[in-house]
Protein backbone atom coordinates (compact mmCIF):
# COMPACT_ATOMS: atom_id res chain seq x y z
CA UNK A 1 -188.49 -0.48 104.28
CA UNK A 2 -184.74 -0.18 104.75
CA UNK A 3 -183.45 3.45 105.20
CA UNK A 4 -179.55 3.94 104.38
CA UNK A 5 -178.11 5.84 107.26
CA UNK A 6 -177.53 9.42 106.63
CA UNK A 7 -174.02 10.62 105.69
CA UNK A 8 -172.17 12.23 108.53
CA UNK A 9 -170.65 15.80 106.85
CA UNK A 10 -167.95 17.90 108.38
CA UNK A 11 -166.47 20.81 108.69
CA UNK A 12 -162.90 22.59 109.61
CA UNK A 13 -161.87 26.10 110.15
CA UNK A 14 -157.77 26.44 110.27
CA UNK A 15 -156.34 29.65 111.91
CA UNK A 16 -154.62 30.84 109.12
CA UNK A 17 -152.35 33.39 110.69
CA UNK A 18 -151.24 30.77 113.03
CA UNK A 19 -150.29 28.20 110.46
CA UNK A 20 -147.12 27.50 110.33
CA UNK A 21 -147.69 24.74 107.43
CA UNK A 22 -146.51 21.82 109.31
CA UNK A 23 -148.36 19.02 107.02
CA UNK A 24 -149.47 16.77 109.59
CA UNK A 25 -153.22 17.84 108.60
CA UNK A 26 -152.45 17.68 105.52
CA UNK A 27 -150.97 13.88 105.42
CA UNK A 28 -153.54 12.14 107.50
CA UNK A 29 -157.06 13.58 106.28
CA UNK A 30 -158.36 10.02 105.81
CA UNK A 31 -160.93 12.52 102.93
CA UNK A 32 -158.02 14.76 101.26
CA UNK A 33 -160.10 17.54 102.32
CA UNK A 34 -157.15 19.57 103.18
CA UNK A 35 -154.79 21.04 101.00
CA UNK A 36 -151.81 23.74 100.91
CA UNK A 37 -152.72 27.69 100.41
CA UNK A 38 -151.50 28.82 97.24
CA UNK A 39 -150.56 32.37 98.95
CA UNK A 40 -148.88 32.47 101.76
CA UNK A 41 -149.66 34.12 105.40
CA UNK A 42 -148.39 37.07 106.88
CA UNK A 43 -145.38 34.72 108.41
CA UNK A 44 -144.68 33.69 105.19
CA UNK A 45 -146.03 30.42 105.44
CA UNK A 46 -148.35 28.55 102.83
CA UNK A 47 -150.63 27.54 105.65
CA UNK A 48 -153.30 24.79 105.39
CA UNK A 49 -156.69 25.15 103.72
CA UNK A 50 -159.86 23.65 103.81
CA UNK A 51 -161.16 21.85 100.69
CA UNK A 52 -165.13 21.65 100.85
CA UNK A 53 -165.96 18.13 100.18
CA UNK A 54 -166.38 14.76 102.12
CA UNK A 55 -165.36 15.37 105.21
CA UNK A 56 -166.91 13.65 108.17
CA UNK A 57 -166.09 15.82 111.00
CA UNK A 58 -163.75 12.94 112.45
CA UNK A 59 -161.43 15.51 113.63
CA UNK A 60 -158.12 13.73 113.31
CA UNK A 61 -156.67 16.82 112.27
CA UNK A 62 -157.25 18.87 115.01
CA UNK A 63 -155.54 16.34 116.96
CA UNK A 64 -152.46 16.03 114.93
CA UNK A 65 -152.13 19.93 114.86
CA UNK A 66 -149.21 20.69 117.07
CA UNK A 67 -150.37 24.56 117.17
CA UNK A 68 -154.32 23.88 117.82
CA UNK A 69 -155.74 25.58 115.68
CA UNK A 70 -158.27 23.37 114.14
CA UNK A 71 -161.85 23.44 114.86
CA UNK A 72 -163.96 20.67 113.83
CA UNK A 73 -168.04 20.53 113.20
CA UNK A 74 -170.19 17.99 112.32
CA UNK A 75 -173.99 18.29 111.04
């Protein structure tokens, strides 16, 4: 009996306040699972938001972010 291996799932929390909508999360989320706000922060930013969906925790994003303020999970 062959078992497929179990899906690795993922999860981001951006510090919106501290967003200064750079992009670089944005452009290289190999899953999309970032996107633009569509209201902006108290800085007037539209700071970058976390799309629920398939992302695998890989955490390329955090390491892109020139302010650090991505956290990455994975389950």
């Amino acid at each position: 009996m062959t078992t497929k291996p179990r899906a690795v799932k993922g999860k981001i929390k951006i510090a919106r306040e501290m967003c200064k909508a750079c992009g670089f999360c944005i452009e290289h989320c190999p899953k999309h699972s970032i996107v633009p706000a569509s209201a902006y922060n108290a800085k007037g930013y539209y700071p970058a938001e976390f799309r629920e969906g398939e992302c695998t925790g890989c955490g390329i994003c955090a390491i892109v972010c020139p302010e650090a303020i991505i956290e990455v999970w994975r389950e």
